[in-house]
C-alpha atoms as a PDB file:
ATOM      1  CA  UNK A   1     -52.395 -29.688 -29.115  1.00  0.00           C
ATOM      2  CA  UNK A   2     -49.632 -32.425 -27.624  1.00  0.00           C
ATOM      3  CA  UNK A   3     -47.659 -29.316 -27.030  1.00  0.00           C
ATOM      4  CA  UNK A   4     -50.084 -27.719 -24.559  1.00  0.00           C
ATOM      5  CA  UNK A   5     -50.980 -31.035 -22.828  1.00  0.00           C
ATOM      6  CA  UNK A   6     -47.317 -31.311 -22.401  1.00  0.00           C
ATOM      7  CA  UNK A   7     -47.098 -27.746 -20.664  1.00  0.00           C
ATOM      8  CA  UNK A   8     -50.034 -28.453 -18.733  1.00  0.00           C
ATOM      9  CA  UNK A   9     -48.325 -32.004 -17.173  1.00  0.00           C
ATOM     10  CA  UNK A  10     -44.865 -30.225 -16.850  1.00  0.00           C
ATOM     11  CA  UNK A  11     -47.260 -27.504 -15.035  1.00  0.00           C
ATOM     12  CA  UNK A  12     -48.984 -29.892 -12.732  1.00  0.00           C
ATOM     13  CA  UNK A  13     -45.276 -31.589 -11.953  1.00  0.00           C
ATOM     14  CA  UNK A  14     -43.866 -28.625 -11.242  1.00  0.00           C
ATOM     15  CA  UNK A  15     -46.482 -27.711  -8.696  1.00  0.00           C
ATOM     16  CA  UNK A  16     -45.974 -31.443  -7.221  1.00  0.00           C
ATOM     17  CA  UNK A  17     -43.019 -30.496  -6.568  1.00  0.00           C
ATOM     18  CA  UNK A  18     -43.339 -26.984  -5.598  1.00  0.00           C
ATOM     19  CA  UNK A  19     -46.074 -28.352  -3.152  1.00  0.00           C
ATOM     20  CA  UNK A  20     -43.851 -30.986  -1.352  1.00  0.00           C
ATOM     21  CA  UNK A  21     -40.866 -28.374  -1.357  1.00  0.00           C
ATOM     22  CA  UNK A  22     -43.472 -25.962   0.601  1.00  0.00           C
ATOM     23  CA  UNK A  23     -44.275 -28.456   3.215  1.00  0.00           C
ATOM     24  CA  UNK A  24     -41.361 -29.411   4.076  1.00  0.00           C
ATOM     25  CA  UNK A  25     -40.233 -25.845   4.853  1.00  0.00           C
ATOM     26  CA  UNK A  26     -43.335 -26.114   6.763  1.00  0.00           C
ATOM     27  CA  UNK A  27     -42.172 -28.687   8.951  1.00  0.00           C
ATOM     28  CA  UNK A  28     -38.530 -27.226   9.066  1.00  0.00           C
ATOM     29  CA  UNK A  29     -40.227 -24.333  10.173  1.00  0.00           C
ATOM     30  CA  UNK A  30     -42.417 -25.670  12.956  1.00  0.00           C
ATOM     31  CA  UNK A  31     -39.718 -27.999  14.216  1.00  0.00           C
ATOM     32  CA  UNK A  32     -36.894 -25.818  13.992  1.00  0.00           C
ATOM     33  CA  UNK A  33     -37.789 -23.112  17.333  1.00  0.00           C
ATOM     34  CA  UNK A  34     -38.534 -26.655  19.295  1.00  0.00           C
ATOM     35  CA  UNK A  35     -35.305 -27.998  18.268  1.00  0.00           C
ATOM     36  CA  UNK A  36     -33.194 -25.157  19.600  1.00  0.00           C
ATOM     37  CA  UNK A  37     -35.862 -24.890  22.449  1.00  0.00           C
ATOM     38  CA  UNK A  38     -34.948 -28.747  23.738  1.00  0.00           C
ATOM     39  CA  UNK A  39     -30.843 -28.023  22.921  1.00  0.00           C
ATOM     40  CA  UNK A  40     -30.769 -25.038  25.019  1.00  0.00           C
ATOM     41  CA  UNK A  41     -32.732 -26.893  27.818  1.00  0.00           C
ATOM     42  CA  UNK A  42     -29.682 -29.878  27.260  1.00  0.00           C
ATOM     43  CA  UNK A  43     -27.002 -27.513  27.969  1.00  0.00           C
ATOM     44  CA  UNK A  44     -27.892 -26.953  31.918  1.00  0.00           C
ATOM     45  CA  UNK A  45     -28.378 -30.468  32.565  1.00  0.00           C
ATOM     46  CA  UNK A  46     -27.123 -31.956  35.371  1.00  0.00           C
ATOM     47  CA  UNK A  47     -24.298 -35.087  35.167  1.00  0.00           C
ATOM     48  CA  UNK A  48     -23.261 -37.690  37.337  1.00  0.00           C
ATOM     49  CA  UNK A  49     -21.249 -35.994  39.987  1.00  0.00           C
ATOM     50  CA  UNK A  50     -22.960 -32.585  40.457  1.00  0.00           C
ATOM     51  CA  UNK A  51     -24.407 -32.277  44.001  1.00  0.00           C
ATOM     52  CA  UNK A  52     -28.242 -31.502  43.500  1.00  0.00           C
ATOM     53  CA  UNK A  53     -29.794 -28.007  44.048  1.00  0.00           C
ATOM     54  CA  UNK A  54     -31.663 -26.817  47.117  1.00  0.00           C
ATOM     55  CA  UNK A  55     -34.973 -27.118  46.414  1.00  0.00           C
ATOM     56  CA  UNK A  56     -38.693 -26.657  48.439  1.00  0.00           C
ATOM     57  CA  UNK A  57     -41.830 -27.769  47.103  1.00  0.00           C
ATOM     58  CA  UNK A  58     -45.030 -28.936  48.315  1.00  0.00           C
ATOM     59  CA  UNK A  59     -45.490 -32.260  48.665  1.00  0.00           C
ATOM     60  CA  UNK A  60     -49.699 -34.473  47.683  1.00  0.00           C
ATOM     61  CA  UNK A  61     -50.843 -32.862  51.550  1.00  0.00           C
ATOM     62  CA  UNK A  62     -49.377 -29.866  51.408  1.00  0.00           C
ATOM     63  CA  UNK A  63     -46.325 -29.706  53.289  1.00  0.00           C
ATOM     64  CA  UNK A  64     -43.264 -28.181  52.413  1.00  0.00           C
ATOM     65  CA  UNK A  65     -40.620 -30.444  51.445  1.00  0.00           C
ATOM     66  CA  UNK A  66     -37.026 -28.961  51.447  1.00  0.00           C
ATOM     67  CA  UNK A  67     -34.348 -31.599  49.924  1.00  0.00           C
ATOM     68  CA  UNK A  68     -31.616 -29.858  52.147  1.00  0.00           C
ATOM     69  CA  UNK A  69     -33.101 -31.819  55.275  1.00  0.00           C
ATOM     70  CA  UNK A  70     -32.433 -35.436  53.460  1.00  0.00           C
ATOM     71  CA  UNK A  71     -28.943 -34.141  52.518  1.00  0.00           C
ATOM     72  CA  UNK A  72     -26.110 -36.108  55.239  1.00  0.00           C
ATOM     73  CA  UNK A  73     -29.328 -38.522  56.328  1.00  0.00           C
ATOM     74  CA  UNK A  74     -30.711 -40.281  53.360  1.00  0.00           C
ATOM     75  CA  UNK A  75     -29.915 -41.548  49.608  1.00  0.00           C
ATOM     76  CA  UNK A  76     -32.346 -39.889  47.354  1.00  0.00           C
ATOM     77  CA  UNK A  77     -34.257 -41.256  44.513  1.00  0.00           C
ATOM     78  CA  UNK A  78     -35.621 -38.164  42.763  1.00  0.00           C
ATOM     79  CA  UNK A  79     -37.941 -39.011  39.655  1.00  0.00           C
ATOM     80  CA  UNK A  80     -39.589 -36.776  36.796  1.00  0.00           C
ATOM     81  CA  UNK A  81     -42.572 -37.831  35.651  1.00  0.00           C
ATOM     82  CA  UNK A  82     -44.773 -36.052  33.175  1.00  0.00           C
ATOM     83  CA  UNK A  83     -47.861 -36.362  34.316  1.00  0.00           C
ATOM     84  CA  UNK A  84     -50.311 -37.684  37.230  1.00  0.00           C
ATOM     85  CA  UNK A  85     -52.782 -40.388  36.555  1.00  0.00           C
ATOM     86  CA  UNK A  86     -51.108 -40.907  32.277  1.00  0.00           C
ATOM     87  CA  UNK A  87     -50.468 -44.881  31.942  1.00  0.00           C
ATOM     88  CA  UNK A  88     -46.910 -44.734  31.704  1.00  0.00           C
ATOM     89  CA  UNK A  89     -46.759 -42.341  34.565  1.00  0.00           C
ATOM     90  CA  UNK A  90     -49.096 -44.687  37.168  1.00  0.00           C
ATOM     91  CA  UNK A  91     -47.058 -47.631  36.087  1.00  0.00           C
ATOM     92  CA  UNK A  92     -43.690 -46.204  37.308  1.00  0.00           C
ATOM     93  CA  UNK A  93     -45.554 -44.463  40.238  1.00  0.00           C
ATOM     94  CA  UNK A  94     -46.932 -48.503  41.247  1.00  0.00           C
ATOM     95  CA  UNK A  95     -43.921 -49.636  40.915  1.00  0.00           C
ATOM     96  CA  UNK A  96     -42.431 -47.431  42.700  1.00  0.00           C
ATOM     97  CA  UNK A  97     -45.135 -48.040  45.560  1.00  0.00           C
ATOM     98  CA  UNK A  98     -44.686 -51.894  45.707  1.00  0.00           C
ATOM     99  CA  UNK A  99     -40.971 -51.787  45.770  1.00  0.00           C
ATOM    100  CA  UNK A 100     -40.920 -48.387  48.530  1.00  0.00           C
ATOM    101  CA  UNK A 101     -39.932 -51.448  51.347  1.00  0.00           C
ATOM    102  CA  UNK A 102     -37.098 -51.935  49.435  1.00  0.00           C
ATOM    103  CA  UNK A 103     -36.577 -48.142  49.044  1.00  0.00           C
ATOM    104  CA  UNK A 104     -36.269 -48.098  52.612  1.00  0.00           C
ATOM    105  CA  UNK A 105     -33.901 -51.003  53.425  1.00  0.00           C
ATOM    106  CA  UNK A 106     -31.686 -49.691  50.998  1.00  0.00           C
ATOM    107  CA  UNK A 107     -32.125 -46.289  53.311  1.00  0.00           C
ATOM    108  CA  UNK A 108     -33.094 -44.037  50.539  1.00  0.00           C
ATOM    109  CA  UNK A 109     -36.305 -41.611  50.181  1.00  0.00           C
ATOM    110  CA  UNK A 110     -38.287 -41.870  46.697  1.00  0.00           C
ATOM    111  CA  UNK A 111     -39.626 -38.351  45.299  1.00  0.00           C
ATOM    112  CA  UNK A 112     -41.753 -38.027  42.154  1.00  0.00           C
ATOM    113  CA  UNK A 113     -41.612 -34.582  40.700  1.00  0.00           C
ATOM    114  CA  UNK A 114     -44.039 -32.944  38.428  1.00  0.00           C
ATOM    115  CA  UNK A 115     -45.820 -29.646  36.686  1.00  0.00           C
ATOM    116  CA  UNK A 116     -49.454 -30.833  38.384  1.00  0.00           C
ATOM    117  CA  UNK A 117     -51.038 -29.178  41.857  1.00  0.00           C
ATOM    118  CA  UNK A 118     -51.214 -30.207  45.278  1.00  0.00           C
ATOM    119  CA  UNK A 119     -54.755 -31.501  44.513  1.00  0.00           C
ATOM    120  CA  UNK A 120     -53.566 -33.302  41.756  1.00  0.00           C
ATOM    121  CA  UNK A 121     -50.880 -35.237  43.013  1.00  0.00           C
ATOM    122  CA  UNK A 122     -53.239 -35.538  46.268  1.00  0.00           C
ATOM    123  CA  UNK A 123     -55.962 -37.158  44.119  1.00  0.00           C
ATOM    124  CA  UNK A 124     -53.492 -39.151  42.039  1.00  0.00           C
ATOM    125  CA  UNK A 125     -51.897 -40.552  45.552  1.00  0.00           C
ATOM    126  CA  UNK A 126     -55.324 -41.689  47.016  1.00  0.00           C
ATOM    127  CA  UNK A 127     -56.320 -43.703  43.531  1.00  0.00           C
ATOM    128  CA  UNK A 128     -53.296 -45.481  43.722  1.00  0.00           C
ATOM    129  CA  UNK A 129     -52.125 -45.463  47.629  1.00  0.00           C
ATOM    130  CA  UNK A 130     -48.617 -44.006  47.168  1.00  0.00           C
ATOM    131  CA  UNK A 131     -46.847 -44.281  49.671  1.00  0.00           C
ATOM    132  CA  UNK A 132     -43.642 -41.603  48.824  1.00  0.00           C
ATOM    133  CA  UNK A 133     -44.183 -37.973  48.368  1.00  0.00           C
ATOM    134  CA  UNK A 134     -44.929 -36.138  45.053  1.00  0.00           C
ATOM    135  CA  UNK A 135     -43.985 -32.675  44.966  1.00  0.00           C
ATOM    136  CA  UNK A 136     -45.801 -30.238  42.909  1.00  0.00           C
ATOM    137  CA  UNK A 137     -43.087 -28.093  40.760  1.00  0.00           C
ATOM    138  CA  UNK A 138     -46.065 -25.952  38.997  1.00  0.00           C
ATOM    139  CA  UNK A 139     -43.914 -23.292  37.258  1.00  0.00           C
ATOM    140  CA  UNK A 140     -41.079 -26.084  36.376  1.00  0.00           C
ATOM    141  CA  UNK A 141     -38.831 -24.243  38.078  1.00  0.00           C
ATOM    142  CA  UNK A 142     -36.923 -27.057  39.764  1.00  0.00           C
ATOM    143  CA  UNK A 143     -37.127 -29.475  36.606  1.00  0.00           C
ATOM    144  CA  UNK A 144     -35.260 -26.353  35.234  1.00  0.00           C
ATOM    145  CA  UNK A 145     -32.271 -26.535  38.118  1.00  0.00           C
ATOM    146  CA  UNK A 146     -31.895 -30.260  37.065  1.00  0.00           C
ATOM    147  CA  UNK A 147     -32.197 -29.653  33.470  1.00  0.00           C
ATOM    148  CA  UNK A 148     -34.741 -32.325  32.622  1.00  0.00           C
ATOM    149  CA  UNK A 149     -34.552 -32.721  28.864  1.00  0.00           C
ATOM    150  CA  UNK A 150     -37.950 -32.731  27.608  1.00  0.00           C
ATOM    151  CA  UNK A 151     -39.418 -35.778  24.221  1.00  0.00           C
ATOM    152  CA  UNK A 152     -40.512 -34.893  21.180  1.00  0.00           C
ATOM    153  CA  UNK A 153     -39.305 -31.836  20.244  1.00  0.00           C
ATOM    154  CA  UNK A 154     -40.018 -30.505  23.399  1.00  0.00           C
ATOM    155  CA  UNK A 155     -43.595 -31.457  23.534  1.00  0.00           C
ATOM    156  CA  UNK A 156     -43.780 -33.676  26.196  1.00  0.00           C
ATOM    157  CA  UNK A 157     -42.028 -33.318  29.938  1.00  0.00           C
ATOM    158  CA  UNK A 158     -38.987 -35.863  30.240  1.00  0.00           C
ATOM    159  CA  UNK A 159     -39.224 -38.717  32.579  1.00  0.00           C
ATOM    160  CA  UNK A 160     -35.783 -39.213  34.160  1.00  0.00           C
ATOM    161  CA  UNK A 161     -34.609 -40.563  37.432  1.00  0.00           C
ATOM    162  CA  UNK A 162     -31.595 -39.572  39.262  1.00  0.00           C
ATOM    163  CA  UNK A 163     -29.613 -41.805  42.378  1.00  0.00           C
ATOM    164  CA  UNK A 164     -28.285 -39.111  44.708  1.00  0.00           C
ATOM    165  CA  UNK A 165     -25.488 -40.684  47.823  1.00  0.00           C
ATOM    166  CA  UNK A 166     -25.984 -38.889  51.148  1.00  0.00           C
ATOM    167  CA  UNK A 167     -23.850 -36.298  50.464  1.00  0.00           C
ATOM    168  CA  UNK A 168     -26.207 -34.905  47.815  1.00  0.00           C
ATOM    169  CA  UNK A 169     -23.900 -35.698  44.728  1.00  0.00           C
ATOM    170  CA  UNK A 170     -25.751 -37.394  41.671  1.00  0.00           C
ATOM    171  CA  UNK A 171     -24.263 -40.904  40.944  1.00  0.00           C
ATOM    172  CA  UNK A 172     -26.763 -42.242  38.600  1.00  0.00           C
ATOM    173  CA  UNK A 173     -28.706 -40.591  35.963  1.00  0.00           C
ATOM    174  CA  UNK A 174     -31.315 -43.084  34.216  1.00  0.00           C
ATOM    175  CA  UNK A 175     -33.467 -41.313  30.968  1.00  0.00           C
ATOM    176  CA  UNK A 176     -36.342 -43.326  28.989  1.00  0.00           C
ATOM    177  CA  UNK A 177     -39.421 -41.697  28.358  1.00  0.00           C
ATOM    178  CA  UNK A 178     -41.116 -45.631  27.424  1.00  0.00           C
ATOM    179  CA  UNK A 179     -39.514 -47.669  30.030  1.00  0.00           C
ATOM    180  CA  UNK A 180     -41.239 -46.440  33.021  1.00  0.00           C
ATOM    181  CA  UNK A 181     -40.761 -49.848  35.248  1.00  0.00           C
ATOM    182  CA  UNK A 182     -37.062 -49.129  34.287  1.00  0.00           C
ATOM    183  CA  UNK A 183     -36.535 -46.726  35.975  1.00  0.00           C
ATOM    184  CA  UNK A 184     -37.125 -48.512  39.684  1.00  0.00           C
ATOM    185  CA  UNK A 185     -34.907 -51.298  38.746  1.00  0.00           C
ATOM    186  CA  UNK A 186     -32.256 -49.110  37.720  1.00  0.00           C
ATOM    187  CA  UNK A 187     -32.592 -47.129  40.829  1.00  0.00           C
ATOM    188  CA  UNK A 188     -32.501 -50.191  43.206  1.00  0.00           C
ATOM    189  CA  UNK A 189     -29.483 -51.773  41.593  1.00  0.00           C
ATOM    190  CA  UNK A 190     -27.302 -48.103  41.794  1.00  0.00           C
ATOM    191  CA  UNK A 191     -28.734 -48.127  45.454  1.00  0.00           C
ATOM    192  CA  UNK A 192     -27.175 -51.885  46.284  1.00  0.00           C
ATOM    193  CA  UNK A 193     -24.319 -50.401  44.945  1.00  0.00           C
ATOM    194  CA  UNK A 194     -24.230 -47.576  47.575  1.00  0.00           C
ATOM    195  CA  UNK A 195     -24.637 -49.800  50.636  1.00  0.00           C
END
């Protein structure tokens, strides 16, 4: 009798174990393809003295925006942003707003760029009266030129900002998916910098 309620506890153990074993090779599993995913995204990222790619998107009214005509005129503050109307994403978009005067004295142009449509950004402008234009990059095709690394195992868009001189050439990269109001002090101090 002790002998088979000995089996059946070694039993159950084993099965503990067997059972914790399983998920975590469930985890690995689901994890792994987003891991290699996000890595292969990191590899065409663009660094601190690359000169940005040409790039045309529509802008919140529907305009065509091409960077090329900013290039030799302006510094350019171009910012990735996950998503219209999220909190994080309205805070750094209000920030961006209130501080746009400063933008300008420090002669530089502030573009938000994200996955979400013209109507989108258009209805996300009016809620919040931004001032600067979001362009709508629907197929991700120019967050894919800068190499935006994407959060959480590639889940979640990146939010990154990157300082670009006159000539086009990056000269300050600034990545923090939490610290949205960050990313507008960062951006003014490179700019000062500049000037």
């Amino acid at each position: 009798m002790k002998i088979e309620k000995l089996n059946i506890k070694l039993q159950g153990f084993r099965n503990q174990k067997q059972n914790k074993i399983l998920i975590i090779a469930l985890i690995a599993g689901l994890l792994f393809p987003l891991t290699i995913a996000s890595m292969a995204n990191n590899k065409k990222q663009l660094k601190i003295g690359d000169k940005i790619p040409e790039f045309q998107l529509q802008n919140q009214n529907g305009e065509t925006i091409n960077i090329q005509n900013y290039i030799g005129k302006n510094n350019l503050v171009i910012y990735f942003y996950p998503k219209d109307d999220t909190p994080g994403c309205t805070k750094e978009a209000c920030s961006f707003r209130d501080q746009y005067e400063d933008f300008n004295d420090l002669n530089a142009e502030v573009f938000g760029i994200s996955a979400q449509s013209v109507k989108s950004h258009k209805q996300f402008a009016q809620k919040y009266n931004l001032n600067f234009n979001l362009l709508c990059d629907e197929n991700n095709e120019v967050r894919k030129l800068f190499g935006v690394p994407t959060s959480f195992f590639g889940l979640l868009p990146g939010r990154v900002t990157y300082i670009i001189d006159k000539s086009g050439k990056i000269v300050h990269i600034f990545d923090s998916q939490f610290k949205a109001e960050e990313h507008i002090n960062q951006a003014i101090t490179i700019l000062k910098q500049l000037e």
